[in-house]
C-alpha atoms as a PDB file:
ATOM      1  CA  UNK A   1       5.451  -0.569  -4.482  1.00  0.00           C
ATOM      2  CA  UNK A   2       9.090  -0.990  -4.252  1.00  0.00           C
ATOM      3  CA  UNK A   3      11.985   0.680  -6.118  1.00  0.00           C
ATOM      4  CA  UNK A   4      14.601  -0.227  -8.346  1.00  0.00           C
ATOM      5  CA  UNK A   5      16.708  -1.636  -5.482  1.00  0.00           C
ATOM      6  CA  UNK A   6      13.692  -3.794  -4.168  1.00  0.00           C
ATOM      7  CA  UNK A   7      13.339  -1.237  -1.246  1.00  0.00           C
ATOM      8  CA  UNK A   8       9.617  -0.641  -0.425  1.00  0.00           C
ATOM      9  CA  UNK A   9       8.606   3.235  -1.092  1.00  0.00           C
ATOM     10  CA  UNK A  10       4.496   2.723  -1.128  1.00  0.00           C
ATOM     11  CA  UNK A  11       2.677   0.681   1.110  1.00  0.00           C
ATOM     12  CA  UNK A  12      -0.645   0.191   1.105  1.00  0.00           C
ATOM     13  CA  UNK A  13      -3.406  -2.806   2.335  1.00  0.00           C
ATOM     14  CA  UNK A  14      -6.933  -3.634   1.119  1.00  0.00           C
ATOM     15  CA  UNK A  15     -10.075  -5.630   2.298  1.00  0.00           C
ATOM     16  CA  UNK A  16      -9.005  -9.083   1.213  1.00  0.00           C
ATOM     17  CA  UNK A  17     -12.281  -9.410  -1.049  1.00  0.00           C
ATOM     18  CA  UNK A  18     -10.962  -6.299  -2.768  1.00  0.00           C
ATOM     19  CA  UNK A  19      -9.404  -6.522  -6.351  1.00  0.00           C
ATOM     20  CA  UNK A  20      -5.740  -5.541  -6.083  1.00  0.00           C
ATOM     21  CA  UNK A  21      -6.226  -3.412  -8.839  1.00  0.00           C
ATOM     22  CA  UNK A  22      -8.416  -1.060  -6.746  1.00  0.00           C
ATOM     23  CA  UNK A  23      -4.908   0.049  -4.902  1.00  0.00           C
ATOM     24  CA  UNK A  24      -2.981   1.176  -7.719  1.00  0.00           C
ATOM     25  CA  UNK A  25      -4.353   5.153  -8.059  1.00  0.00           C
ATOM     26  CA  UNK A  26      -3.222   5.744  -4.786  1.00  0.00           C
ATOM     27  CA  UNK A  27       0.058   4.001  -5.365  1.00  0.00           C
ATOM     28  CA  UNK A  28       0.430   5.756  -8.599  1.00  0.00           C
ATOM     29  CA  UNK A  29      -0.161   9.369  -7.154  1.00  0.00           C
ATOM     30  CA  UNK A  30       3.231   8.441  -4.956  1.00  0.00           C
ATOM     31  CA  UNK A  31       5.400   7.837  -7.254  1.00  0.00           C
ATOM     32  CA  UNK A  32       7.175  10.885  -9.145  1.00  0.00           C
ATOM     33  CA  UNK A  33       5.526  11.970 -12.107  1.00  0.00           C
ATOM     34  CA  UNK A  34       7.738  10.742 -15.608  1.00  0.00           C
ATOM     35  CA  UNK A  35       8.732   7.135 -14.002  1.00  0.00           C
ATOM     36  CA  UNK A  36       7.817   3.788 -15.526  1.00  0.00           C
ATOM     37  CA  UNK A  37       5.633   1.019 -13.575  1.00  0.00           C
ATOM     38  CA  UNK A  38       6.260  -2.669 -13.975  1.00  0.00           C
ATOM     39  CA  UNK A  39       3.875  -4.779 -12.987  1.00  0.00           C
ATOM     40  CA  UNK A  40       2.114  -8.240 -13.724  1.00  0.00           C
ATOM     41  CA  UNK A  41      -0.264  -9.390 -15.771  1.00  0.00           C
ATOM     42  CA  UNK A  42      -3.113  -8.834 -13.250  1.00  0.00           C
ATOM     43  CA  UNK A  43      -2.823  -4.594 -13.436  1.00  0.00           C
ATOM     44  CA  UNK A  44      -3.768  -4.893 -17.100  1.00  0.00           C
ATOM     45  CA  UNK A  45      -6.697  -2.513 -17.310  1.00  0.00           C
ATOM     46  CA  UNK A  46      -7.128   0.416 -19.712  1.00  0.00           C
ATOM     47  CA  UNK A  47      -7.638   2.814 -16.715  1.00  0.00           C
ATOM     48  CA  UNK A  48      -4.455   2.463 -15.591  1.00  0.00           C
ATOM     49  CA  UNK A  49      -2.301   2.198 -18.715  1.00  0.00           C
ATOM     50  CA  UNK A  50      -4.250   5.887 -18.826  1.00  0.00           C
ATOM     51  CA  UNK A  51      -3.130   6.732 -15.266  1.00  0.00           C
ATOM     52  CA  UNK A  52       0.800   6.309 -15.953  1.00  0.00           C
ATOM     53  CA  UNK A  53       0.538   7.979 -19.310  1.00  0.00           C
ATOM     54  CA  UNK A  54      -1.462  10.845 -17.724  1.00  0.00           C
ATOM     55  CA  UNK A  55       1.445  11.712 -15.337  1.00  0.00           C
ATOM     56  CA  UNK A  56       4.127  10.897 -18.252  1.00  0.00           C
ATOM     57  CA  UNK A  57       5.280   7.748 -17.890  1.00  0.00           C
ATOM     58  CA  UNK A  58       5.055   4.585 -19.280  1.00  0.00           C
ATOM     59  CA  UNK A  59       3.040   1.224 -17.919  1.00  0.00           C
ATOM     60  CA  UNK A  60       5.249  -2.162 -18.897  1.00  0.00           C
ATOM     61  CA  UNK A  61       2.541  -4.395 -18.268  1.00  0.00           C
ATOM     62  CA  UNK A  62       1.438  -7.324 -20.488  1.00  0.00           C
ATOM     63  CA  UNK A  63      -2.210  -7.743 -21.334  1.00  0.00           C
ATOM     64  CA  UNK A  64      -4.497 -10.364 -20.320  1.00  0.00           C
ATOM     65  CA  UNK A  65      -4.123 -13.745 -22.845  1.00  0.00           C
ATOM     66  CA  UNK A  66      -7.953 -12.727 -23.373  1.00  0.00           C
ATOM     67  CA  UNK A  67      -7.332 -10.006 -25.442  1.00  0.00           C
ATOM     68  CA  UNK A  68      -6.997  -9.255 -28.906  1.00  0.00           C
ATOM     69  CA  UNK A  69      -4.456  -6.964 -29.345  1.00  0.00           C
ATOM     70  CA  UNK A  70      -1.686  -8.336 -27.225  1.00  0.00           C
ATOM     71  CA  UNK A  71       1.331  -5.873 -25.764  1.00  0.00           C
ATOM     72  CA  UNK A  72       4.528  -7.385 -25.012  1.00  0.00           C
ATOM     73  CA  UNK A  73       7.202  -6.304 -22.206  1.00  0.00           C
ATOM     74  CA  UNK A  74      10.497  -6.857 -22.646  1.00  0.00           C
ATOM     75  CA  UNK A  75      12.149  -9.981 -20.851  1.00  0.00           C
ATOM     76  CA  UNK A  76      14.428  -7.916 -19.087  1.00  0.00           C
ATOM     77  CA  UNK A  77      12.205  -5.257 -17.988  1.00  0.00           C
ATOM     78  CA  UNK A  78       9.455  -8.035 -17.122  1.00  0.00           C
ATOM     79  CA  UNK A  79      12.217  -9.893 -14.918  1.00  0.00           C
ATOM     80  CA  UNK A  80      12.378  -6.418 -12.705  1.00  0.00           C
ATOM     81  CA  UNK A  81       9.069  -7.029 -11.766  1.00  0.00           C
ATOM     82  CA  UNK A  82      10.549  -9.908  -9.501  1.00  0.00           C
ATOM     83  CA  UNK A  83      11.839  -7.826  -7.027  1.00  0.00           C
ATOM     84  CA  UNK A  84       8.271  -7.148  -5.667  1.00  0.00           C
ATOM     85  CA  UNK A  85       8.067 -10.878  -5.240  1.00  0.00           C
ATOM     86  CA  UNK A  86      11.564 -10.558  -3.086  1.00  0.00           C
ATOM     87  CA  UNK A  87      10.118  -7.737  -0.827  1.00  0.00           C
ATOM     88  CA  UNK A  88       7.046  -9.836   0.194  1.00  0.00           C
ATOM     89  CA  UNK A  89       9.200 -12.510   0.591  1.00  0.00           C
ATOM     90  CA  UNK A  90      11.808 -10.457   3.164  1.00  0.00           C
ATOM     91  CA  UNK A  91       8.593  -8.526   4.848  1.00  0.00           C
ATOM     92  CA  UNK A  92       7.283 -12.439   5.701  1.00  0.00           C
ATOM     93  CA  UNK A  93      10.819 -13.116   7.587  1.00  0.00           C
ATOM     94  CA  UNK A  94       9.191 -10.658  10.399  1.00  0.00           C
ATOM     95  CA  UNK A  95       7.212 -12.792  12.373  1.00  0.00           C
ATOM     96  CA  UNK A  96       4.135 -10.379  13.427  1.00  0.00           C
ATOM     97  CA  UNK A  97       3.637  -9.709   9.455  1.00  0.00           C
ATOM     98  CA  UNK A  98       3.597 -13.116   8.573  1.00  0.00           C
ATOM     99  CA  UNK A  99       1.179 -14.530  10.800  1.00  0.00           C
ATOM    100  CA  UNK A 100      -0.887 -11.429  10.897  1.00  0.00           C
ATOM    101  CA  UNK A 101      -0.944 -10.656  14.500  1.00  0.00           C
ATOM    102  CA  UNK A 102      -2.518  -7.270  14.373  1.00  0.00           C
ATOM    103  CA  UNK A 103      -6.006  -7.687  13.195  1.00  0.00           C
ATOM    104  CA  UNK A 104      -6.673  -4.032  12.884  1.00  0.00           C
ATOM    105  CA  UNK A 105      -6.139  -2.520   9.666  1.00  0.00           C
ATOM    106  CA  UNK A 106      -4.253   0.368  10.514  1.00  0.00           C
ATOM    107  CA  UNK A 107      -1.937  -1.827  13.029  1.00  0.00           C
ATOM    108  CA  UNK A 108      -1.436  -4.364  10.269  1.00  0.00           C
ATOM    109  CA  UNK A 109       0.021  -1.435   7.908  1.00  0.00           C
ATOM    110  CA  UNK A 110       2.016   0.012  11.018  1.00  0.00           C
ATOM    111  CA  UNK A 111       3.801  -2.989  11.753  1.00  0.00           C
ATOM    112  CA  UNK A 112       4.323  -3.061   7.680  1.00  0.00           C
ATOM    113  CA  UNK A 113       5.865   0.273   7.970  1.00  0.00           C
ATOM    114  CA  UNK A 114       7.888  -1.084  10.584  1.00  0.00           C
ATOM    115  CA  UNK A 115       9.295  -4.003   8.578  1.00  0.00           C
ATOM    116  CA  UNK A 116       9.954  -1.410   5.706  1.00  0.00           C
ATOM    117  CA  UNK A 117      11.869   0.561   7.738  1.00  0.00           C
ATOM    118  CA  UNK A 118      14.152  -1.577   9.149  1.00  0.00           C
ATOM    119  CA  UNK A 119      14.725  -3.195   5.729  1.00  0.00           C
ATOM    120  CA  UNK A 120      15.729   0.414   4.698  1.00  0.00           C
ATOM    121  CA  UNK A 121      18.561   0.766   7.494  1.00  0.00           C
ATOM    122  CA  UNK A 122      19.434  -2.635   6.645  1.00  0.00           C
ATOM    123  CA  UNK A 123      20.200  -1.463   3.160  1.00  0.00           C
ATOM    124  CA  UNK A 124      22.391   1.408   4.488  1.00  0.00           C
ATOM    125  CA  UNK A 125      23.799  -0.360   7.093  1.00  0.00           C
ATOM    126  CA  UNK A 126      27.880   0.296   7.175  1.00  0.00           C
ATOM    127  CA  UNK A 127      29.595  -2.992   6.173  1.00  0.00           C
ATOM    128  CA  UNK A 128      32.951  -1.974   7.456  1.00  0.00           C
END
């Protein structure tokens, strides 16, 4: 889960057989209570529209093309949703991340940690 700036503030791996869906209550429970959640098309499930309302925000997530009653996100919300894509992009520029060095779980998610961090001071780095 990242931020409005694209900076990661949840992290959080799964089996790989796992839905990614599966992740998103503990991801939820991190993030202040009132805030809105972008995500894609693939989060669209009932329980967690009722998750995000339950702790008073809102989910902007459009539903499956499946369904009958079709919600819509705004374009410009919707595009904001990108900036995931960007982190996973930046977090593959580390070398042990990318290629998966680490086969434990919980060494995986430190190195991931790792990454985040130094993507963080990178973002508060002094420019002058």
């Amino acid at each position: 889960m990242v931020d409005g700036a694209g900076l990661p503030v949840a992290l959080s791996i799964a089996p790989g057989q796992a839905s990614d869906k599966a992740a998103v209550p503990d991801l939820v429970e991190r993030i202040a209570p009132g805030r809105d959640l972008i995500a894609d098309r693939g989060y669209d499930a009932v329980a967690i529209l009722d998750l995000v309302a339950a702790r008073g925000g809102q989910a902007h997530i459009p539903t499956q093309r499946d369904r009958k009653v079709q919600r819509s996100v705004p374009p410009e919300l919707y595009r904001e949703g990108n900036l995931v894509e960007r982190f996973f992009n930046k977090m593959k520029h580390f070398r042990r991340i990318a290629t998966r060095f680490d086969k434990l779980a919980r060494n995986y998610l430190a190195a991931l940690h790792l990454a985040a961090a130094r993507l963080w001071a990178r973002a508060y780095e002094s420019t002058t």
